[in-house]
N, C-alpha and C. Protein backbone atom coordinates (compact mmCIF):
# COMPACT_ATOMS: atom_id res chain seq x y z
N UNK A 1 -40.35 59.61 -56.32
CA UNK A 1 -39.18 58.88 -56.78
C UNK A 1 -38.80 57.84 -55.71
N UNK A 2 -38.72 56.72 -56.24
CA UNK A 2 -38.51 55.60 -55.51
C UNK A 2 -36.43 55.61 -54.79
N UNK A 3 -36.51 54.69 -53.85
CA UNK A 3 -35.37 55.14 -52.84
C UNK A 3 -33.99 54.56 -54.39
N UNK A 4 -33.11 54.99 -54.75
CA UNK A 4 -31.78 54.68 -55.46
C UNK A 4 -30.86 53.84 -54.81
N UNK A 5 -30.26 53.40 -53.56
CA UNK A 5 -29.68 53.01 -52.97
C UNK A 5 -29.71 51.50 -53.38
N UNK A 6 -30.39 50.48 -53.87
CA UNK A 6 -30.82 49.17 -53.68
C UNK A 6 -30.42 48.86 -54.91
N UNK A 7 -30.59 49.90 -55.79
CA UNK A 7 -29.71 49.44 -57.19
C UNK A 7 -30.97 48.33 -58.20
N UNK A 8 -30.40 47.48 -59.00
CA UNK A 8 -31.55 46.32 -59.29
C UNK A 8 -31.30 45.36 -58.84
N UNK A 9 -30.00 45.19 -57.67
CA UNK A 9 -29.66 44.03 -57.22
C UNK A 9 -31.40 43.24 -56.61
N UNK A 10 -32.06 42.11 -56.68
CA UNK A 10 -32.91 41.30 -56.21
C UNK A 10 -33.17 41.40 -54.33
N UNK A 11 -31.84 40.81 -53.95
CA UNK A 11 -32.08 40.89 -52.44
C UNK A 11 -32.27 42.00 -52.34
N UNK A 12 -31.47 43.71 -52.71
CA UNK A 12 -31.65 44.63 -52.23
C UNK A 12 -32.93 45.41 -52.35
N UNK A 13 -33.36 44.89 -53.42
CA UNK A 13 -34.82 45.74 -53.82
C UNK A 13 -35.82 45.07 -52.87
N UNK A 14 -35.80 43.98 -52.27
CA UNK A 14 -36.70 42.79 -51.57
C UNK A 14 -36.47 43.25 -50.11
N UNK A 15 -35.37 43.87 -49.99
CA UNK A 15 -35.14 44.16 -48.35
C UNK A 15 -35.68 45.97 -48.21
N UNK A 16 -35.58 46.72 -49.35
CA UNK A 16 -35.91 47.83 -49.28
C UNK A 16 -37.50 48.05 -49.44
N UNK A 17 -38.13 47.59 -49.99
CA UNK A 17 -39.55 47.39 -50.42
C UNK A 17 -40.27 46.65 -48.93
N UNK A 18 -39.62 45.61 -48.43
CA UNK A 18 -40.40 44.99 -47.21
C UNK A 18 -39.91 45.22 -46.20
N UNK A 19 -38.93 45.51 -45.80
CA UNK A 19 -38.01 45.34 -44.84
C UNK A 19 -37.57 47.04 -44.08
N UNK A 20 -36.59 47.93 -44.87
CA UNK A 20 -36.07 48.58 -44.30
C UNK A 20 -37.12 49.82 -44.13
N UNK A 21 -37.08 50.15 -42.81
CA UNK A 21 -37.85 51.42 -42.04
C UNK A 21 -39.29 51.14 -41.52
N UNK A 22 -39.10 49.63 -42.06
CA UNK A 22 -40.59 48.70 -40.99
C UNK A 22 -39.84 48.37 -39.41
N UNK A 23 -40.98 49.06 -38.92
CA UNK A 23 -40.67 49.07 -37.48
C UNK A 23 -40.71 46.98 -37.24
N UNK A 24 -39.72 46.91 -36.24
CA UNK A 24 -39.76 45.82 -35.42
C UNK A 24 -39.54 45.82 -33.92
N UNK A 25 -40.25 44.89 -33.66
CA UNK A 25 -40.01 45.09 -32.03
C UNK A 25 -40.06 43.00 -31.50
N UNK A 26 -39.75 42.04 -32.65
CA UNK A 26 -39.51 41.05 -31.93
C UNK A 26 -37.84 41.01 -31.55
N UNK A 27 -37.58 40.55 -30.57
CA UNK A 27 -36.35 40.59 -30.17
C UNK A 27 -35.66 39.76 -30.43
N UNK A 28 -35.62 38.85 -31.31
CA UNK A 28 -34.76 38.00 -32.40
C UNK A 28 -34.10 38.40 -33.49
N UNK A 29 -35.56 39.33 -34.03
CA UNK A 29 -35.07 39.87 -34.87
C UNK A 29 -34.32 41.27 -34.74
N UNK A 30 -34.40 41.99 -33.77
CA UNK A 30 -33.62 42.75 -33.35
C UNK A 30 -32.24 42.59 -33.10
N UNK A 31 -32.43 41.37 -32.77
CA UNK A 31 -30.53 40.68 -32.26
C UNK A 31 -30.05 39.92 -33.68
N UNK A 32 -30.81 40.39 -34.31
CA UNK A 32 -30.15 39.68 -35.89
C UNK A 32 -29.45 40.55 -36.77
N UNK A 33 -30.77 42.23 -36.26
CA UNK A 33 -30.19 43.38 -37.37
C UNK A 33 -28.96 43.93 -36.60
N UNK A 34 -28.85 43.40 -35.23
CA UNK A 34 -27.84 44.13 -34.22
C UNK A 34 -26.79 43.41 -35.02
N UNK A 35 -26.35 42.16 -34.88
CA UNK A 35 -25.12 41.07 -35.18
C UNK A 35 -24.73 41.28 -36.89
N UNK A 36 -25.90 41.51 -37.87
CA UNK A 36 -26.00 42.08 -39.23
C UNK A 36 -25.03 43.25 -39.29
N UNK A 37 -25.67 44.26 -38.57
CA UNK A 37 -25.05 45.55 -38.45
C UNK A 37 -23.85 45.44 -38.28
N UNK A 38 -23.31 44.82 -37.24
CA UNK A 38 -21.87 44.56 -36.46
C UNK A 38 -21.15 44.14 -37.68
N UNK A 39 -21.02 43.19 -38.33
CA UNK A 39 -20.78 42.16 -39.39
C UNK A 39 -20.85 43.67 -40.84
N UNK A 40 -21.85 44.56 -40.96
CA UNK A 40 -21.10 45.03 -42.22
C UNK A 40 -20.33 46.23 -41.65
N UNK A 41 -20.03 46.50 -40.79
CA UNK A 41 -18.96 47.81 -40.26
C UNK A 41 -17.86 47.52 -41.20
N UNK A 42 -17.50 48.36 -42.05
CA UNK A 42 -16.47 48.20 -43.61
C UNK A 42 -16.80 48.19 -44.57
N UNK A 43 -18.03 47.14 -44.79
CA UNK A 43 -18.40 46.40 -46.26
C UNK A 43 -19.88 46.99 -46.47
N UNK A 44 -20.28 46.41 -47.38
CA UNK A 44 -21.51 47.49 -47.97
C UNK A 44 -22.75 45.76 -47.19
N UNK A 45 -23.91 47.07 -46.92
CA UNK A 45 -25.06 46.55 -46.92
C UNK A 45 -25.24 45.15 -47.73
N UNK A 46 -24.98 45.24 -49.37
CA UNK A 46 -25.76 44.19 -49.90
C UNK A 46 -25.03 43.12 -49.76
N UNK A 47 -23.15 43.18 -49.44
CA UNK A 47 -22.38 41.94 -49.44
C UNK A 47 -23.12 41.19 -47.84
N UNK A 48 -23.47 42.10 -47.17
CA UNK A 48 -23.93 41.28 -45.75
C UNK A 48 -25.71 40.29 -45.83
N UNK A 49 -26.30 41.50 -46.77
CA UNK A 49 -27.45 40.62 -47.44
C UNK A 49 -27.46 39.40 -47.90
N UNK A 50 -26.46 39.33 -49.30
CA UNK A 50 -26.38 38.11 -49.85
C UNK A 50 -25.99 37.18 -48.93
N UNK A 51 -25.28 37.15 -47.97
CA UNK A 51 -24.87 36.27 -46.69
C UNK A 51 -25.75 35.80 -45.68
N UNK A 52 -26.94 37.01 -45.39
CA UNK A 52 -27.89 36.78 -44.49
C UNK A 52 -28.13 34.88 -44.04
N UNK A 53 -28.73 34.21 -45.05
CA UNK A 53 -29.00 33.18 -44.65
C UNK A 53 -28.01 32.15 -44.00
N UNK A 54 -27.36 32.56 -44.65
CA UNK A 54 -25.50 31.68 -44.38
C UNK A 54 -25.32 32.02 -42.65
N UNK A 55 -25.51 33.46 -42.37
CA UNK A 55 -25.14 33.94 -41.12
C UNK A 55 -26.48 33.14 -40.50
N UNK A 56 -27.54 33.17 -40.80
CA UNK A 56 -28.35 32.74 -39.76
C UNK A 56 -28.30 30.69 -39.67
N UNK A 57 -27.44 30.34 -40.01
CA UNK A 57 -27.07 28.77 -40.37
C UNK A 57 -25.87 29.61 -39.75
N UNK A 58 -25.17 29.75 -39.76
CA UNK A 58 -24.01 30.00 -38.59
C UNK A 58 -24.31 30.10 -37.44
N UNK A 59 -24.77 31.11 -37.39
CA UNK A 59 -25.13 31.58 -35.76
C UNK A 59 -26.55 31.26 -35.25
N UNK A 60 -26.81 30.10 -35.83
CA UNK A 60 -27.89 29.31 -34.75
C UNK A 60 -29.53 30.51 -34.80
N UNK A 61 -29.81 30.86 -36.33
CA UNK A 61 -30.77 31.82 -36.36
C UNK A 61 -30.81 32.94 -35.41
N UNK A 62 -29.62 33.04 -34.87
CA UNK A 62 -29.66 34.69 -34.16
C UNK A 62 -30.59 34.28 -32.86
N UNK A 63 -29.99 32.94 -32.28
CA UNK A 63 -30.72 32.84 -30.61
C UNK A 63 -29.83 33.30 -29.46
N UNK A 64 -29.67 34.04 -29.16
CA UNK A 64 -28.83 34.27 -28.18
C UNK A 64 -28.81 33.24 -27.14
N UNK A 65 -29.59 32.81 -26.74
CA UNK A 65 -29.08 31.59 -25.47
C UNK A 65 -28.32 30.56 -26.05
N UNK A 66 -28.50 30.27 -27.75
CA UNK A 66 -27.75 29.46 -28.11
C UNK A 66 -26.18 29.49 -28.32
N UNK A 67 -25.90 30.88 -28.73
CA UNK A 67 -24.97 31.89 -29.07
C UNK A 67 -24.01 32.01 -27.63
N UNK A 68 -24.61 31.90 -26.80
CA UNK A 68 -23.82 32.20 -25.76
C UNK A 68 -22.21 31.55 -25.18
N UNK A 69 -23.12 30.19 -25.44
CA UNK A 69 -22.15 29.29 -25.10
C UNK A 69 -21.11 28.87 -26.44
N UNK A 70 -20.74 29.97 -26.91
CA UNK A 70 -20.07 29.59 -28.27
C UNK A 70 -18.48 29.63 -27.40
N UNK A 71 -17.52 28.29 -27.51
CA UNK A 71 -16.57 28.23 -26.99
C UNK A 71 -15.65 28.62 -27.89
N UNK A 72 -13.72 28.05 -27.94
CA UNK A 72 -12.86 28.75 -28.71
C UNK A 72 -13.28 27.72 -30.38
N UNK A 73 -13.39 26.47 -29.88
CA UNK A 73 -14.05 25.51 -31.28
C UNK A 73 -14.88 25.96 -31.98
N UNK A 74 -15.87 26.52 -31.74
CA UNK A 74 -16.76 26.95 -32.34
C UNK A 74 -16.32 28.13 -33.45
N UNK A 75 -16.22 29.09 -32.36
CA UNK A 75 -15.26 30.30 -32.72
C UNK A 75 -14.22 29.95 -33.68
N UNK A 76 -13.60 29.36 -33.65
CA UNK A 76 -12.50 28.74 -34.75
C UNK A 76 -13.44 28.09 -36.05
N UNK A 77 -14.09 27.50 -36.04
CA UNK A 77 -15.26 26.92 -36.90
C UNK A 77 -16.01 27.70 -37.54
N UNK A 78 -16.17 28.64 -37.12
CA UNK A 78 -16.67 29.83 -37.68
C UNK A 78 -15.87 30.90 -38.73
N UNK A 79 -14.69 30.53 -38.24
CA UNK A 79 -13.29 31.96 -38.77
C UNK A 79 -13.09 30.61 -40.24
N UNK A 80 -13.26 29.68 -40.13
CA UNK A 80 -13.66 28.64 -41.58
C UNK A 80 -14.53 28.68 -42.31
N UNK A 81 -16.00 29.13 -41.90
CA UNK A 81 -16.58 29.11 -42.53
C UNK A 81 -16.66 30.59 -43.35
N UNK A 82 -16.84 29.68 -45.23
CA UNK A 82 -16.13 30.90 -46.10
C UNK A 82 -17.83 31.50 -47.11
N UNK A 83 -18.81 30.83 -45.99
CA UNK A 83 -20.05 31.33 -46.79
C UNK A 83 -20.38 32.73 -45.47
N UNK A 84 -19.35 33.09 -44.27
CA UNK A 84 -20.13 34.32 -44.05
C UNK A 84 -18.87 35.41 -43.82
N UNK A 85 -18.69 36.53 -43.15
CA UNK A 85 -17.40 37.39 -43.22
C UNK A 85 -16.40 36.61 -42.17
N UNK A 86 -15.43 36.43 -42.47
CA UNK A 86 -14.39 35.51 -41.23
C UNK A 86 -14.19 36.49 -40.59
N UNK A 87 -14.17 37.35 -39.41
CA UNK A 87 -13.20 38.31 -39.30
C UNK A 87 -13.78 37.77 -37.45
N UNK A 88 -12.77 37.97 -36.85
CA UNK A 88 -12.32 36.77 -35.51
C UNK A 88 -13.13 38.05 -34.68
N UNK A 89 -12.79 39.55 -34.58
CA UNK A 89 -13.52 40.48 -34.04
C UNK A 89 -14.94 40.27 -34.28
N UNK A 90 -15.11 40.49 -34.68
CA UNK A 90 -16.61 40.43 -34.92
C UNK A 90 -17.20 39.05 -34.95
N UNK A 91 -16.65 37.79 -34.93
CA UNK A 91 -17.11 36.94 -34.44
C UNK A 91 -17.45 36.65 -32.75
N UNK A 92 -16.41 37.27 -32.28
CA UNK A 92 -16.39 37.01 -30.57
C UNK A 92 -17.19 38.18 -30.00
N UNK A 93 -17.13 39.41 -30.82
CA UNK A 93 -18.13 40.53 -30.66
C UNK A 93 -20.18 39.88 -30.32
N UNK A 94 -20.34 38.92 -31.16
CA UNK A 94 -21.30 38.43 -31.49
C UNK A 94 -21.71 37.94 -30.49
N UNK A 95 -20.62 36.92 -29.74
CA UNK A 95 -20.65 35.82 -28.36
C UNK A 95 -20.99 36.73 -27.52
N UNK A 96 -20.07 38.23 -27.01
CA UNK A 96 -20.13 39.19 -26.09
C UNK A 96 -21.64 39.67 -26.02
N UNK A 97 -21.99 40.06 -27.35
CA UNK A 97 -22.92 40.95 -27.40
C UNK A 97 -24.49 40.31 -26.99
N UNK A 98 -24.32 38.68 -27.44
CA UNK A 98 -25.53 37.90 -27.14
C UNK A 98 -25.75 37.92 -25.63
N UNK A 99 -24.62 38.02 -25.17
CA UNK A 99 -24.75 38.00 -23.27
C UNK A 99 -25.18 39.00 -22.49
N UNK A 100 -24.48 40.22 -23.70
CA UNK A 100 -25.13 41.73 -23.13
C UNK A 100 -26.64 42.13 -23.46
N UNK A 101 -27.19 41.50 -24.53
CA UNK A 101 -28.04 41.45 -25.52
C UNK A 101 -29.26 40.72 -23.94
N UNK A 102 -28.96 39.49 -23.76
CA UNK A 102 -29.91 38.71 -22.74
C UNK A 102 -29.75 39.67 -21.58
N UNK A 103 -28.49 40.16 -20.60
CA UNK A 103 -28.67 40.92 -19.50
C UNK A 103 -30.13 42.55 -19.74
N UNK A 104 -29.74 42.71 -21.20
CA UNK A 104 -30.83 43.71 -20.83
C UNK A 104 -32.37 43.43 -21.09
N UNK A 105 -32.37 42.27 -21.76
CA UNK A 105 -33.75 41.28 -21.56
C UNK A 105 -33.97 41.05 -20.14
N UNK A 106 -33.19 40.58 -19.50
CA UNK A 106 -33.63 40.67 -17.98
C UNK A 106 -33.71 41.60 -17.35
N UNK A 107 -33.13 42.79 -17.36
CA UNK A 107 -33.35 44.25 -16.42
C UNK A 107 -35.03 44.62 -17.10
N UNK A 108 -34.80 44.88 -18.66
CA UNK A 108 -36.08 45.40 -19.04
C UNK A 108 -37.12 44.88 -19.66
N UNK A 109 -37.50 43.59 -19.71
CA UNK A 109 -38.05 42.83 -19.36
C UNK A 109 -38.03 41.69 -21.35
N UNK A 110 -37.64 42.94 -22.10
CA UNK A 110 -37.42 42.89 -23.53
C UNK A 110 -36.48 43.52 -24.17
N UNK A 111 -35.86 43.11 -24.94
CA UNK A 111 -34.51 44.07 -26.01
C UNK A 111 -35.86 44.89 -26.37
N UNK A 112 -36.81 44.87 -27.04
CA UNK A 112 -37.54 45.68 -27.74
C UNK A 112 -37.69 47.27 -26.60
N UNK A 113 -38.23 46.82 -25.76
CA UNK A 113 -38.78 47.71 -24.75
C UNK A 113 -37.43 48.54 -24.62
N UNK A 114 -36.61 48.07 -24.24
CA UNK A 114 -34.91 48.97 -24.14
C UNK A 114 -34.40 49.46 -25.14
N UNK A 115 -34.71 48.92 -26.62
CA UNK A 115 -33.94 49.83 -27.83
C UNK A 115 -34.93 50.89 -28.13
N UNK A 116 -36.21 50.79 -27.89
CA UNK A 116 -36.83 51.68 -28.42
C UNK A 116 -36.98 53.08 -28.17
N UNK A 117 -36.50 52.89 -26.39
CA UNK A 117 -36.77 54.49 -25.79
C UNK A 117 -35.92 55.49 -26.16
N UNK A 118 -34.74 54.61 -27.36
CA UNK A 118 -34.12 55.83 -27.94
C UNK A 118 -34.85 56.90 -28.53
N UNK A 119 -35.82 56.48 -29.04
CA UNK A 119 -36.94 56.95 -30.34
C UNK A 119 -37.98 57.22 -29.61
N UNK A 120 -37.96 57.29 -28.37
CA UNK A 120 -39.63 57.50 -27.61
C UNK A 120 -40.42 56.77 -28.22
N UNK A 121 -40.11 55.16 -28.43
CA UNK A 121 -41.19 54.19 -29.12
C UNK A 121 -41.86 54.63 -30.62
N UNK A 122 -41.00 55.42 -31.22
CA UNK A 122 -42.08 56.50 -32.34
C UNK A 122 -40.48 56.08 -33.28
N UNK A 123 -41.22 55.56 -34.58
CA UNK A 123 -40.31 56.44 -35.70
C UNK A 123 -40.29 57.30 -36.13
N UNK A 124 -38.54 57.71 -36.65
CA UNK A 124 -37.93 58.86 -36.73
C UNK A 124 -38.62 58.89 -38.38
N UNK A 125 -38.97 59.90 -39.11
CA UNK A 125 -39.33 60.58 -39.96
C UNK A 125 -38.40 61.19 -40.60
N UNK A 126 -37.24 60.93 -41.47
CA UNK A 126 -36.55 61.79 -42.38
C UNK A 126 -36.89 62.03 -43.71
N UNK A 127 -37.50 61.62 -44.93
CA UNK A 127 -37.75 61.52 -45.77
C UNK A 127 -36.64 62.34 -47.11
N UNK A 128 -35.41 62.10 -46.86
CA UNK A 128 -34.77 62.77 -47.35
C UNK A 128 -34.94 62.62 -49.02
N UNK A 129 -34.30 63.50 -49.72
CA UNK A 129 -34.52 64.07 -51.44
C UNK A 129 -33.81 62.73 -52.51
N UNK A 130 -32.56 62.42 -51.31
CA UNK A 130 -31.30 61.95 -52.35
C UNK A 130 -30.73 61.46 -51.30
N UNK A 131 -29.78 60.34 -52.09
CA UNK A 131 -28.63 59.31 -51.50
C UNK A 131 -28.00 60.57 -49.73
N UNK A 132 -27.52 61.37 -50.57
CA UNK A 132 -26.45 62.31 -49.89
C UNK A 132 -27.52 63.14 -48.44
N UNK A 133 -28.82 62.93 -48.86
CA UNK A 133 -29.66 63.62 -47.73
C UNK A 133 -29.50 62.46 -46.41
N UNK A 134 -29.13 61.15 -46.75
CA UNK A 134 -29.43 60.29 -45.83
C UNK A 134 -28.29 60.20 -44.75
N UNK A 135 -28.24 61.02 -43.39
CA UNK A 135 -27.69 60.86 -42.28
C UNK A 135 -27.00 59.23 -41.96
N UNK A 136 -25.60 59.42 -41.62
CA UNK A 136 -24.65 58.43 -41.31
C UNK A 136 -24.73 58.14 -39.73
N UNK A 137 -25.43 59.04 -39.25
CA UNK A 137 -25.93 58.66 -37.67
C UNK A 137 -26.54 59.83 -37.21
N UNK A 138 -26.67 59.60 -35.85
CA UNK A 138 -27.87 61.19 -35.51
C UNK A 138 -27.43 61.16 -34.17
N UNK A 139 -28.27 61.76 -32.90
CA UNK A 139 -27.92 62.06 -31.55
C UNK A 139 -28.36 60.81 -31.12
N UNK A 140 -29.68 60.10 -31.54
CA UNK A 140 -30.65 58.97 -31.31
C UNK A 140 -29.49 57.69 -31.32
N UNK A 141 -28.69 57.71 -32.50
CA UNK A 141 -27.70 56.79 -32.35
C UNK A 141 -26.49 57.08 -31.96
N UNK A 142 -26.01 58.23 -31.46
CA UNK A 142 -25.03 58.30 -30.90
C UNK A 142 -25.60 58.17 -29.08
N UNK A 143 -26.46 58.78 -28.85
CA UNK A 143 -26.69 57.94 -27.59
C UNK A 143 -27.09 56.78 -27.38
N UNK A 144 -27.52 56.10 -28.59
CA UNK A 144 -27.72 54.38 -28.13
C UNK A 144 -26.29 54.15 -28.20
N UNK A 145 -25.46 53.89 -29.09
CA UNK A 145 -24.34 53.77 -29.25
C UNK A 145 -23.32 53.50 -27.69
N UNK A 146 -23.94 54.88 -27.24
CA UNK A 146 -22.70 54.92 -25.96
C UNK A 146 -23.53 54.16 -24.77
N UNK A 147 -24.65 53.95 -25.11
CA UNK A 147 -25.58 53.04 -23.53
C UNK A 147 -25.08 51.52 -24.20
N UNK A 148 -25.32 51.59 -25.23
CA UNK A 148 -24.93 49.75 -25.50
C UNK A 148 -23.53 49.64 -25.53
N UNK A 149 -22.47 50.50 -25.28
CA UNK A 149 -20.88 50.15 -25.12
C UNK A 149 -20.83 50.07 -23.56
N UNK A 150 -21.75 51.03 -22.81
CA UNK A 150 -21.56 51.22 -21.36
C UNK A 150 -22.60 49.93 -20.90
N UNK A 151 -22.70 48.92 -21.38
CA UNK A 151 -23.81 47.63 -20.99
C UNK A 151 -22.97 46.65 -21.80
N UNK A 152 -21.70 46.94 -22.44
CA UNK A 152 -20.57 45.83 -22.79
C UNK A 152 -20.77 45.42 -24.23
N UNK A 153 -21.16 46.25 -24.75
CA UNK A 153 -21.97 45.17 -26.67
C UNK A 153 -20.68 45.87 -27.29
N UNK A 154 -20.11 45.38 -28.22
CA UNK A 154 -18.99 45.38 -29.13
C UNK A 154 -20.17 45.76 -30.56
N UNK A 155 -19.31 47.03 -31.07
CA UNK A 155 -18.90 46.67 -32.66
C UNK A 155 -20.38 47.58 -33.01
N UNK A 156 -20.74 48.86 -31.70
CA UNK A 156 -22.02 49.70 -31.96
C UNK A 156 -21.72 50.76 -31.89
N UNK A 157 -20.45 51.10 -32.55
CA UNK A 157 -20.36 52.59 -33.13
C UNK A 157 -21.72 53.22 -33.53
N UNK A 158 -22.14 54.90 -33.76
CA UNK A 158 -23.28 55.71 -33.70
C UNK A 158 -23.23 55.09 -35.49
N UNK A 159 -22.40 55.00 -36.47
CA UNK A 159 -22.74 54.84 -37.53
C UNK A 159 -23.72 53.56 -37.30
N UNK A 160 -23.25 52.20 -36.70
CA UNK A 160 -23.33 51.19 -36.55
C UNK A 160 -24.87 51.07 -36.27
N UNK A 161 -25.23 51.67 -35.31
CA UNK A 161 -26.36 51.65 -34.69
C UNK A 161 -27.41 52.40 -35.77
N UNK A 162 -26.88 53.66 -36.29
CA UNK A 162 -27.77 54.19 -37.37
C UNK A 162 -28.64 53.14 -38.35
N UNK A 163 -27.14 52.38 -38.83
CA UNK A 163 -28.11 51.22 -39.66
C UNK A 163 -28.89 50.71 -39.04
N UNK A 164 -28.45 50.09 -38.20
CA UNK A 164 -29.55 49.27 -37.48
C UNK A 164 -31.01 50.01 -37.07
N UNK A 165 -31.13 51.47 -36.70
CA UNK A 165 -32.27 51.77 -36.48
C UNK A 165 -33.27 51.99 -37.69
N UNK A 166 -32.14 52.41 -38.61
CA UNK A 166 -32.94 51.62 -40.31
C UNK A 166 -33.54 50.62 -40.26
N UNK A 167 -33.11 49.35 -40.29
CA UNK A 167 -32.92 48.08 -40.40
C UNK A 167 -34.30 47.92 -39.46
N UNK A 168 -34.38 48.13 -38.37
CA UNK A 168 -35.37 48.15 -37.03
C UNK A 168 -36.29 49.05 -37.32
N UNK A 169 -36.63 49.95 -38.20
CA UNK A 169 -37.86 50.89 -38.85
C UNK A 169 -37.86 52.05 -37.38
N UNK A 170 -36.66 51.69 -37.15
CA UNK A 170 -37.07 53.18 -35.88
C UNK A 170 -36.81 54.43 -36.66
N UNK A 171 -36.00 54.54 -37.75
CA UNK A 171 -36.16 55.55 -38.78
C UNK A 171 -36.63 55.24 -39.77
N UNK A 172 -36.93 56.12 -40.47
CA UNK A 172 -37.54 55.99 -42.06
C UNK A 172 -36.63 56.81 -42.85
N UNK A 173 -35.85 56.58 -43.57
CA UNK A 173 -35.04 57.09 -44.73
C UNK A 173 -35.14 57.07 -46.13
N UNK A 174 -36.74 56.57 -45.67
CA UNK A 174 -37.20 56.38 -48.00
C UNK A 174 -37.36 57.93 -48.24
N UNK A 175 -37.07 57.92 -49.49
CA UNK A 175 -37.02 59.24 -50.43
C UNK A 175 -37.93 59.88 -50.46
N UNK A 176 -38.08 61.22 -50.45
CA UNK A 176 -39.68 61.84 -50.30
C UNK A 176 -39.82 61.83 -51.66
N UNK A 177 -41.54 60.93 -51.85
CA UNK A 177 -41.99 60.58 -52.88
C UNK A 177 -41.49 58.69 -53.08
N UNK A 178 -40.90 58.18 -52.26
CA UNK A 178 -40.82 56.74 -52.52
C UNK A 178 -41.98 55.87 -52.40
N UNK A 179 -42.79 55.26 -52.87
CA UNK A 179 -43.76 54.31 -52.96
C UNK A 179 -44.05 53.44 -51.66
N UNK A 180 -42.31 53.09 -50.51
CA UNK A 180 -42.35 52.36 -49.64
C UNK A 180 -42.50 52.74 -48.35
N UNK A 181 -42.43 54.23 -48.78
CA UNK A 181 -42.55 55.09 -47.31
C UNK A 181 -43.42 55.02 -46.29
């Protein structure tokens, strides 16, 4: 039985089929599902989907060196723009996090190399039955969670991070018996 969650919405079936529980390790795209993640804390997965492109035409395709230098103009320019979520936290979260995001590119030589040792470089294997089998976070993201608040990143609650290790294929949460597994 294929995963239920994605509904027949288009984007969602397109992100579940290619996308979610495929491991990644470029670090763009890592800092995209990070700032993604941040951005749906409240709102559901697919309202942040349909936005995806909008956000990456906002935020400069998710470059952090570009991101960095986002001043209060910008920032204000952004809380206008009504094609992605306005919300002023999580916009300046974004600025913070791109800076914390590059400091651990420089200690460890890659975001990839540093998010992964949550997972011992290995994805996590859940294959749960049903919607309700699928974990809202685990130890894996509650200790990333608290290393990326203690390295300054905003807005990575253990739920927060859960998605994202979805999102990043460091878990697998398709349905046992899903086609995409």
């Amino acid at each position: 039985m294929d995963c239920t969650w994605p509904g027949q919405d288009e984007l969602m079936l397109n992100y579940h089929n290619d996308e979610w529980g495929v491991p990644v390790h470029d670090d763009r795209k890592l800092f995209e599902f990070m700032v993604l993640d941040a951005f749906q804390a409240g709102l559901s997965w697919k309202t942040i989907l349909h936005r995806r492109e909008n956000f990456r035409q906002a935020f400069d395709n998710f470059e952090p060196l570009k991101i960095i230098p986002y001043d209060e103009t910008k920032i204000q320019e952004l809380m206008q723009d009504a094609s992605i979520i306005r919300n002023q936290a999580k916009i300046r979260a974004t600025v913070t996090n791109a800076q914390a995001f590059l400091r651990i590119q420089a200690e460890f030589g890659t975001f990839d190399r540093y998010i992964w040792q949550f997972t011992d470089g290995k994805t996590i294997l859940n294959h749960p039955s049903s919607n309700s089998g699928i974990p809202a976070k685990s130890p894996e993201s509650d200790a990333m969670s608290k290393d990326l608040m203690k390295r300054g990143f905003k807005f990575v609650g253990s739920t927060i991070c859960y998605a994202f290790m979805q999102a990043a294929g460091m878990v697998n949460d398709h349905f046992e018996g899903c086609r995409f597994k």
